[in-house]
PDB file of N, CA and C in Angstrom:
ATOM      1  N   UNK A   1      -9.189 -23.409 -53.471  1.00  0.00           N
ATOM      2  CA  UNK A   1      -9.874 -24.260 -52.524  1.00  0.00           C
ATOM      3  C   UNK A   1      -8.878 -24.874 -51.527  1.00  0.00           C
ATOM      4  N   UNK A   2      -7.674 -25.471 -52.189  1.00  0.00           N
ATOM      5  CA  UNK A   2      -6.969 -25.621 -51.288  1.00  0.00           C
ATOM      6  C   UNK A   2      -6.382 -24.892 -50.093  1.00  0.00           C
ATOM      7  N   UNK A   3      -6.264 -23.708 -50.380  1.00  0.00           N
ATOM      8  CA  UNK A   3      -5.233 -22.870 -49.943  1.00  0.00           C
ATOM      9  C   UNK A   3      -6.235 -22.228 -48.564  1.00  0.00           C
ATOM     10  N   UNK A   4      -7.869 -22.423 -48.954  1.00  0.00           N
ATOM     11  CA  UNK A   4      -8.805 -22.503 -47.808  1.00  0.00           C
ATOM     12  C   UNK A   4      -8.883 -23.030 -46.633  1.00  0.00           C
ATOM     13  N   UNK A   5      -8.636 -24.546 -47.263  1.00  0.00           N
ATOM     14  CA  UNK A   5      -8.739 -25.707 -46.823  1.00  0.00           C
ATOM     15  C   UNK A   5      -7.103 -26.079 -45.956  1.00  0.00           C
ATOM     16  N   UNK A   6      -6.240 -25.466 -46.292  1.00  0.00           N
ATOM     17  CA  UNK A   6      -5.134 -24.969 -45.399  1.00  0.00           C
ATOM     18  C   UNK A   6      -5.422 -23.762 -44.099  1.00  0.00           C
ATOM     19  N   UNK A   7      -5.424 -23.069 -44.431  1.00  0.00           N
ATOM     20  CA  UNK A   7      -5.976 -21.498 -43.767  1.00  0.00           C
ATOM     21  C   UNK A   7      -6.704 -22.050 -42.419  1.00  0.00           C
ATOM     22  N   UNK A   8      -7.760 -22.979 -43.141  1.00  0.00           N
ATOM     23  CA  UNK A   8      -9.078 -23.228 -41.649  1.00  0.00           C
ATOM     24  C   UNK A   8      -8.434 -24.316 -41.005  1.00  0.00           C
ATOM     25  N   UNK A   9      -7.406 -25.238 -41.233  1.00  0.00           N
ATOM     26  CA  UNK A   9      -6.681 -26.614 -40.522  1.00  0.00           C
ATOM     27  C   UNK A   9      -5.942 -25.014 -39.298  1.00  0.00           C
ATOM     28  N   UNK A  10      -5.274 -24.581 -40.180  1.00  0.00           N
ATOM     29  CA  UNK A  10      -4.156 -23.372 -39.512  1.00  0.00           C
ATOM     30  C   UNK A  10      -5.123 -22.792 -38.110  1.00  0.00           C
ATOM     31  N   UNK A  11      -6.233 -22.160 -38.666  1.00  0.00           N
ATOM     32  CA  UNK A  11      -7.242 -21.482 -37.718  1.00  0.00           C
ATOM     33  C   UNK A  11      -7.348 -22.940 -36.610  1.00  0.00           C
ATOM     34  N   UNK A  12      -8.122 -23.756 -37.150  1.00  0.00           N
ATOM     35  CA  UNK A  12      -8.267 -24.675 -36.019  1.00  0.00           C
ATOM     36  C   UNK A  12      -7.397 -25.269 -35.403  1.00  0.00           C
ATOM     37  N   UNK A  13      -5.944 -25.584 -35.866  1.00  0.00           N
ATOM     38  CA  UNK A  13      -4.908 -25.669 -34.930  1.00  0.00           C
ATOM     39  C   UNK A  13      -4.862 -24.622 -33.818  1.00  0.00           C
ATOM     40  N   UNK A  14      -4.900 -23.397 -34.368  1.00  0.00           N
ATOM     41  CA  UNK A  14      -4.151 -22.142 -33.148  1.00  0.00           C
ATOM     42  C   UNK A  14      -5.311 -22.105 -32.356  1.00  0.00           C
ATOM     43  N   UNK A  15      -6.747 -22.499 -32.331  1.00  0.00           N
ATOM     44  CA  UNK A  15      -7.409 -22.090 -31.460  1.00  0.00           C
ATOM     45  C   UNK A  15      -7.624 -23.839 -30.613  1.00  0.00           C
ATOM     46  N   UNK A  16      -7.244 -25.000 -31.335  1.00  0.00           N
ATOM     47  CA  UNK A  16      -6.914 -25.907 -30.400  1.00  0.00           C
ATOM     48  C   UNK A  16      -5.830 -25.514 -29.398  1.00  0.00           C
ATOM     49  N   UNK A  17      -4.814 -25.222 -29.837  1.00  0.00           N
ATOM     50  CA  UNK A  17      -3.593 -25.082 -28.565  1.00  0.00           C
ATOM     51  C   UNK A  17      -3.845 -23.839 -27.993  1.00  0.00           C
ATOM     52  N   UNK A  18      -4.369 -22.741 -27.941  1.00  0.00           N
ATOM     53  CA  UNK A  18      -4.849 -21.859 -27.144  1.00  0.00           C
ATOM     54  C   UNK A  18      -6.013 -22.205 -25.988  1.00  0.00           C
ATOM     55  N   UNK A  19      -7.041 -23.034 -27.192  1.00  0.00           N
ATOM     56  CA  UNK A  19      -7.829 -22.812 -25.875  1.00  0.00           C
ATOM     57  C   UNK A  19      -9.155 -22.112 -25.891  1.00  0.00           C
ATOM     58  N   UNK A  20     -10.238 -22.524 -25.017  1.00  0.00           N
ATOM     59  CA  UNK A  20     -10.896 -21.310 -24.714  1.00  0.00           C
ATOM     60  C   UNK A  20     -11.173 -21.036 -23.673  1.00  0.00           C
ATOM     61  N   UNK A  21     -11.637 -20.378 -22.746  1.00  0.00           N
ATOM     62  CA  UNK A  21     -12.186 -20.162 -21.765  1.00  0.00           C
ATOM     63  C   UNK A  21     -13.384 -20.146 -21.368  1.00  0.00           C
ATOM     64  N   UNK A  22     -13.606 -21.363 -20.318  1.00  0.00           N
ATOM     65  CA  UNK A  22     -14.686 -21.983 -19.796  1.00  0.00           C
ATOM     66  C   UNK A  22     -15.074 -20.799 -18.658  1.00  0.00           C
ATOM     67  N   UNK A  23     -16.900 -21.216 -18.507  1.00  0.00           N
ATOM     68  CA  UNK A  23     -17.523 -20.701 -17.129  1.00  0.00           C
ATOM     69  C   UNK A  23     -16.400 -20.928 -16.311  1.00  0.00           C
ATOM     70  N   UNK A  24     -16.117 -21.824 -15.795  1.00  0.00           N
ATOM     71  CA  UNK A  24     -15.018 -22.499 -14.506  1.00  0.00           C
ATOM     72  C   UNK A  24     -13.792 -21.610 -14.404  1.00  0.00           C
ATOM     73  N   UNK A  25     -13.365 -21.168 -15.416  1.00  0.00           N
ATOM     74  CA  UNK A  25     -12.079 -20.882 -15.460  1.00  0.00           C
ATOM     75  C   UNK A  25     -12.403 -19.399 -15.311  1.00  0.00           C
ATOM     76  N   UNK A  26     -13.812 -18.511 -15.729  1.00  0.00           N
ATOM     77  CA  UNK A  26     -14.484 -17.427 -15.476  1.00  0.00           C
ATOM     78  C   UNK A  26     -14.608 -17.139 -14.385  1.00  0.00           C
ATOM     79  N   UNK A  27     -15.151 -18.122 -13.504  1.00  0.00           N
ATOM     80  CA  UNK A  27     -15.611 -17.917 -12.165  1.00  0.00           C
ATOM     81  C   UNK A  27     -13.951 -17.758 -11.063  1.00  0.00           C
ATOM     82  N   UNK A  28     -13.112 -18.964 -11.383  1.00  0.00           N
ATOM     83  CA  UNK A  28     -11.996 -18.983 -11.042  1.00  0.00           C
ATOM     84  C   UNK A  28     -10.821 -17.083 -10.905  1.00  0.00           C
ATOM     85  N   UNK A  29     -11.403 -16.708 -11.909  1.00  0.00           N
ATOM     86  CA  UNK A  29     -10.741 -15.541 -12.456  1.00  0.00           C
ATOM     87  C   UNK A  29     -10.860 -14.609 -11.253  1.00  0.00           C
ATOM     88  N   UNK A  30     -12.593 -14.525 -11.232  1.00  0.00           N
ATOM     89  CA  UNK A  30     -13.458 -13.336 -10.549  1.00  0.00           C
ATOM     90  C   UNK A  30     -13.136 -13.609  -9.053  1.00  0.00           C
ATOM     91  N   UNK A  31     -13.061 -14.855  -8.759  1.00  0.00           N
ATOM     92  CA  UNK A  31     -12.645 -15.378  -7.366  1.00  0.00           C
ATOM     93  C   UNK A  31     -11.531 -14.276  -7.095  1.00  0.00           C
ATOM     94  N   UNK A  32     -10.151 -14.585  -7.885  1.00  0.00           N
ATOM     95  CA  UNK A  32      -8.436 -14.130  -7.705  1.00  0.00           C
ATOM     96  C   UNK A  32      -8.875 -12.500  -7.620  1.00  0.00           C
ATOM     97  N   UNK A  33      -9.840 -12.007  -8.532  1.00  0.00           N
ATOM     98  CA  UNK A  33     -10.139 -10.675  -8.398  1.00  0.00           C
ATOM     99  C   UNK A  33     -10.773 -10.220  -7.711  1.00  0.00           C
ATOM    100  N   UNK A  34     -11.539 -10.853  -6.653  1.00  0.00           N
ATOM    101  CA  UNK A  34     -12.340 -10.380  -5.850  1.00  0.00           C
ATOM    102  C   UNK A  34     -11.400 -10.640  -4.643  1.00  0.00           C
ATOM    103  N   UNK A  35     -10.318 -11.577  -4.255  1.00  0.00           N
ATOM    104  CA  UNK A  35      -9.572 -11.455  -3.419  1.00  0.00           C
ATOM    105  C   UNK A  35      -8.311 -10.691  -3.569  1.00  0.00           C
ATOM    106  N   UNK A  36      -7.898  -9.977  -4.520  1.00  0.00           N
ATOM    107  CA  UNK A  36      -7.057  -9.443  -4.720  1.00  0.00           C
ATOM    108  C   UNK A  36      -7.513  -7.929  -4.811  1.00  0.00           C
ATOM    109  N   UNK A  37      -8.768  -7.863  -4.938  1.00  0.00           N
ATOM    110  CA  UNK A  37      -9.650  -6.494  -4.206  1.00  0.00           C
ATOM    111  C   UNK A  37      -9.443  -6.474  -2.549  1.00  0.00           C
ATOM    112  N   UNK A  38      -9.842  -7.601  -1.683  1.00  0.00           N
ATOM    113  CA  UNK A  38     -10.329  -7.594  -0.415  1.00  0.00           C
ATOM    114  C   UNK A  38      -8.535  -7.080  -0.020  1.00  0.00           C
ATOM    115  N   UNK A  39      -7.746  -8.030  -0.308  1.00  0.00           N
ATOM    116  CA  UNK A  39      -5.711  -7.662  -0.247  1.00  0.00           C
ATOM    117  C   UNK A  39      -6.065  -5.866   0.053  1.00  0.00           C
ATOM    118  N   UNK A  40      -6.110  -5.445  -1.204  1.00  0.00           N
ATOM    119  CA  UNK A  40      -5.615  -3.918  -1.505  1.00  0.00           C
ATOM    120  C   UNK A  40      -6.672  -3.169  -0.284  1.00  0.00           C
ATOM    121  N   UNK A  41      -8.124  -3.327  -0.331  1.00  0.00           N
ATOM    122  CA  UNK A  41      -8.502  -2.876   0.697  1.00  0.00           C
ATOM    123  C   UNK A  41      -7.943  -3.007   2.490  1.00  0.00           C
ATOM    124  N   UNK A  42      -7.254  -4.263   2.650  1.00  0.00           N
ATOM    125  CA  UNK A  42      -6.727  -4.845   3.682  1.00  0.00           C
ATOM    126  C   UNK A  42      -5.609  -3.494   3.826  1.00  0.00           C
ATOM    127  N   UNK A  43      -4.572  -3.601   2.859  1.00  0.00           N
ATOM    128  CA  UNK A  43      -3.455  -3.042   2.828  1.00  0.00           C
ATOM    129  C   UNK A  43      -3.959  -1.189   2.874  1.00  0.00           C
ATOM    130  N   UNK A  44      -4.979  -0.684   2.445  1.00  0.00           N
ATOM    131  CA  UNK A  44      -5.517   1.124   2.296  1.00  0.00           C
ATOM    132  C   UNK A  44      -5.601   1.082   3.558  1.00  0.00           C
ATOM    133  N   UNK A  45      -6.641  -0.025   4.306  1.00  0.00           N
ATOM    134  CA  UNK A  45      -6.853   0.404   5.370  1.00  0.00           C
ATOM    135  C   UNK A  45      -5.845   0.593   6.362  1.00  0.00           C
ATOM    136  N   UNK A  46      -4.829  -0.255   6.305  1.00  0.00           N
ATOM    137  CA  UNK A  46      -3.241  -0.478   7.111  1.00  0.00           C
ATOM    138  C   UNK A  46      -2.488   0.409   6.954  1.00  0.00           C
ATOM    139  N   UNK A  47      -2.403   1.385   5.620  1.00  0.00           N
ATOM    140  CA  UNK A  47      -1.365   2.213   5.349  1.00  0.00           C
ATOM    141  C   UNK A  47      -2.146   3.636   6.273  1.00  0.00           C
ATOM    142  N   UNK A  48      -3.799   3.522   6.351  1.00  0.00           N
ATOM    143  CA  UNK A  48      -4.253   4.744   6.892  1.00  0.00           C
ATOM    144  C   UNK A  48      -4.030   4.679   7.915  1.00  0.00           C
ATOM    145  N   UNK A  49      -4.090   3.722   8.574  1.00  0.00           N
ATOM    146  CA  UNK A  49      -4.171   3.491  10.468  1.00  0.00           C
ATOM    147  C   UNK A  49      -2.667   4.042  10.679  1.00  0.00           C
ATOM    148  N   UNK A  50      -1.535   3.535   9.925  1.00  0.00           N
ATOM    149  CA  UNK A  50      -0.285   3.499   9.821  1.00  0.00           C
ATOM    150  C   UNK A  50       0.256   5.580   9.904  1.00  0.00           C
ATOM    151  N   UNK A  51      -0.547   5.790   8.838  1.00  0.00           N
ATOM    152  CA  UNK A  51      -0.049   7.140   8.961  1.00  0.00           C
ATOM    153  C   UNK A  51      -0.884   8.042  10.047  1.00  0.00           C
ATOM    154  N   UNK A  52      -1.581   7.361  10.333  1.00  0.00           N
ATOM    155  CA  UNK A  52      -2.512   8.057  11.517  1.00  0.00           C
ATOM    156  C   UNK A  52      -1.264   8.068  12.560  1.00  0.00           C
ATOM    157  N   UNK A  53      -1.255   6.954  12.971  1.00  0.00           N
ATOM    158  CA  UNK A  53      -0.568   6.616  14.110  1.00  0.00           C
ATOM    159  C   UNK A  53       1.090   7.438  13.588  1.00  0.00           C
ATOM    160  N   UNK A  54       1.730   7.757  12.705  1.00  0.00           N
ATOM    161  CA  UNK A  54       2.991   8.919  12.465  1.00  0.00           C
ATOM    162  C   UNK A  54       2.256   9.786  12.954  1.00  0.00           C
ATOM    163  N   UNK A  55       1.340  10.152  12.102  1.00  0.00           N
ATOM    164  CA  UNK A  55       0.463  11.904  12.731  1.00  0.00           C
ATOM    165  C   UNK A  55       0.573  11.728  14.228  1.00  0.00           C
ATOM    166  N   UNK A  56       0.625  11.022  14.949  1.00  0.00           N
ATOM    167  CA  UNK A  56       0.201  10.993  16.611  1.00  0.00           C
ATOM    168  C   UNK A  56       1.157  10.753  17.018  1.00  0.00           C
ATOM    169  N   UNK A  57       2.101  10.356  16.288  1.00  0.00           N
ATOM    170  CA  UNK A  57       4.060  10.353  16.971  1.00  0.00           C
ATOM    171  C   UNK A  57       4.765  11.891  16.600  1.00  0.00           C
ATOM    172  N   UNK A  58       4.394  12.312  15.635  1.00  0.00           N
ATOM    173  CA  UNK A  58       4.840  13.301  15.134  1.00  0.00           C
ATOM    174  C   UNK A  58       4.315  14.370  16.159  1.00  0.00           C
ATOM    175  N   UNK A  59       2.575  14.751  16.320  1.00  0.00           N
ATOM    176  CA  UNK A  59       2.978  15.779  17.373  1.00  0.00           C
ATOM    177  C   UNK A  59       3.320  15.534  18.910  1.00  0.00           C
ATOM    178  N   UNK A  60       3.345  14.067  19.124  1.00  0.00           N
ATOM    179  CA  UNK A  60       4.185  13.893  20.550  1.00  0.00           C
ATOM    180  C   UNK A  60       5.145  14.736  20.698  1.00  0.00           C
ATOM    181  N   UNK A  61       6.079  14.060  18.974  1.00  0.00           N
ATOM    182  CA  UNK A  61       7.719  14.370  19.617  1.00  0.00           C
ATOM    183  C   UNK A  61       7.910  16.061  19.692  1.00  0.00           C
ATOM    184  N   UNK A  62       6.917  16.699  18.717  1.00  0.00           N
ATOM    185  CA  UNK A  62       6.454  18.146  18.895  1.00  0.00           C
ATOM    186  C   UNK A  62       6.728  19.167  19.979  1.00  0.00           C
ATOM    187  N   UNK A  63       5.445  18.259  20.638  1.00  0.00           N
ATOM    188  CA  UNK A  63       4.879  18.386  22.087  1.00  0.00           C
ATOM    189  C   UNK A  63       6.806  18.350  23.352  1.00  0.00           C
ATOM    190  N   UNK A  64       7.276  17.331  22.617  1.00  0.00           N
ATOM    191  CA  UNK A  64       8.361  16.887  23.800  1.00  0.00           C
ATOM    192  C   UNK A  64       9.572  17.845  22.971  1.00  0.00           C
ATOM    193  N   UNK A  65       9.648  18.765  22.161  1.00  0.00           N
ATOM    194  CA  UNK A  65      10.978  19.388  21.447  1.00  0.00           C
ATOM    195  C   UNK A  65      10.195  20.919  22.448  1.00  0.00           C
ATOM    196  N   UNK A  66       8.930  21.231  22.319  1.00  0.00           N
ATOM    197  CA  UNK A  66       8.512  22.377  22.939  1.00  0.00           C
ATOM    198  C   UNK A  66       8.954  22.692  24.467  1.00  0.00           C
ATOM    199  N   UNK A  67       8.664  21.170  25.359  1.00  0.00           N
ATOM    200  CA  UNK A  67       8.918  20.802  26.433  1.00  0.00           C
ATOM    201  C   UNK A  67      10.727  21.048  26.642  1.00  0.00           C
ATOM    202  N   UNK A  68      11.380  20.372  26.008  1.00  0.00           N
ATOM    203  CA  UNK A  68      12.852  20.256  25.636  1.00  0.00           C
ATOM    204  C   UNK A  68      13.188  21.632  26.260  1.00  0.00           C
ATOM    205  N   UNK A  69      12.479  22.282  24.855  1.00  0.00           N
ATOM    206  CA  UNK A  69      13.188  24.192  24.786  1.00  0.00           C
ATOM    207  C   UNK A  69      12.650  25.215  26.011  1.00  0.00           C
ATOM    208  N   UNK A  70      11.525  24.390  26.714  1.00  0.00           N
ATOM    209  CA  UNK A  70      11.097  25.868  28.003  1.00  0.00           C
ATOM    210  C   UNK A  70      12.107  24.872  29.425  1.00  0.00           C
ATOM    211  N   UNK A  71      12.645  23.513  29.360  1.00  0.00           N
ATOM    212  CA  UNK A  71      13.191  23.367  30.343  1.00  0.00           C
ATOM    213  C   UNK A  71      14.599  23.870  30.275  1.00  0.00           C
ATOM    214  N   UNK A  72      15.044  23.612  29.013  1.00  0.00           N
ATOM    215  CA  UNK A  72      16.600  24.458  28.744  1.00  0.00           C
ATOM    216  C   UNK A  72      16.487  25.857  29.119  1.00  0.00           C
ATOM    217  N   UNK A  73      15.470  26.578  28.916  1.00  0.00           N
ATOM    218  CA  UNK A  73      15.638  28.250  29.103  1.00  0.00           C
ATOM    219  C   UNK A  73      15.306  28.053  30.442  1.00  0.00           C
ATOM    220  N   UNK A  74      14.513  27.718  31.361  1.00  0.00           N
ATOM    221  CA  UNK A  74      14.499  27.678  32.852  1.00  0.00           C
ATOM    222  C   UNK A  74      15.455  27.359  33.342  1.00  0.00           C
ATOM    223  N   UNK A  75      16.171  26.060  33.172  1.00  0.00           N
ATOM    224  CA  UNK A  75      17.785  25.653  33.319  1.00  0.00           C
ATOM    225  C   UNK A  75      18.901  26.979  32.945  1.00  0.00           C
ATOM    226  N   UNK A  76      18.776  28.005  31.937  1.00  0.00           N
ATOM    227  CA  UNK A  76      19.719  28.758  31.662  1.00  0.00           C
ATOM    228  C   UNK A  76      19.428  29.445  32.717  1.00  0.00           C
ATOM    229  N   UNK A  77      18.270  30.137  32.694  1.00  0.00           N
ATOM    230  CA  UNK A  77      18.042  31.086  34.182  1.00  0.00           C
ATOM    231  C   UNK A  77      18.829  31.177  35.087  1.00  0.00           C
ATOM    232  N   UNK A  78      18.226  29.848  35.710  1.00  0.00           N
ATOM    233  CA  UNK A  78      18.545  29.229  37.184  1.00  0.00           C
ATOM    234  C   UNK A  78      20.508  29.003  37.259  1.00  0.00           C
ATOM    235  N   UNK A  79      20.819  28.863  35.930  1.00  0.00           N
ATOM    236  CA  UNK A  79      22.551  28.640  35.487  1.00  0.00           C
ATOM    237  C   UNK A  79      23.155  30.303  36.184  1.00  0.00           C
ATOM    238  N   UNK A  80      22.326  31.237  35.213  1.00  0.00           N
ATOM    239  CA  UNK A  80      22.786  32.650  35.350  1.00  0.00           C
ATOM    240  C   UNK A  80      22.587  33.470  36.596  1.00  0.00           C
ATOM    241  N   UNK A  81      21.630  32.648  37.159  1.00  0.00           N
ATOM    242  CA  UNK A  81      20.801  33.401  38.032  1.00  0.00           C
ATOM    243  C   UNK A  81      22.052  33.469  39.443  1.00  0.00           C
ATOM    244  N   UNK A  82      22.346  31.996  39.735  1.00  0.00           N
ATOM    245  CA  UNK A  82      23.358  30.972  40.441  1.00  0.00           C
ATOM    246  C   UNK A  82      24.659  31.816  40.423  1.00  0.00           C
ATOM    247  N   UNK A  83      24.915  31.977  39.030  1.00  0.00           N
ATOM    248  CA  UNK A  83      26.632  32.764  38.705  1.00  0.00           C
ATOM    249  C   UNK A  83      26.424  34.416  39.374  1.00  0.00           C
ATOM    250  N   UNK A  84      25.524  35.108  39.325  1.00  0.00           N
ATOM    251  CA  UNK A  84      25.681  36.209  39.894  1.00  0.00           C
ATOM    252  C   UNK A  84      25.363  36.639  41.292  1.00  0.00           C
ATOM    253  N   UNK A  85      25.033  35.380  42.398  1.00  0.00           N
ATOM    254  CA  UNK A  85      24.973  35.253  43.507  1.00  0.00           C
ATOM    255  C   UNK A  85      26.835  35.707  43.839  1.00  0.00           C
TER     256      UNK A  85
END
């Protein structure tokens, strides 16, 4: 009987200093999680716009390495063309 009567003081100590968790502290929770949803959506949408906008630098600089290489070969031409005058 005693050793019961120890056991349940023990139980009701550890769940005094723990605690339980109230509605309030429920609602509190769902709050942090529902804004820490809206964050990550904030941030998907930023990383997509983000790589969009590489995709649209990327074939610029494309566009300007293509440009690069037909003005160098017109430039060689016009180089060779010049030397055998």
């Amino acid at each position: 009987m005693r050793h019961t009567v120890k056991l349940l003081a023990l139980f009701i100590a550890i769940i005094g200093l723990t605690g339980c968790a109230t509605n309030g502290d429920l609602d509190t929770l769902r709050v942090q999680v529902q804004q820490a949803n809206v964050t990550a959506d904030a941030a998907l949408k930023a990383s997509e716009e983000a790589k969009a906008i590489a995709q649209q630098a990327n074939a610029t600089a494309e566009d300007a390495k293509v440009t690069s290489a037909i003005t160098e070969s017109k430039i060689d031409r016009m180089f060779k063309k010049a030397m055998y005058k």
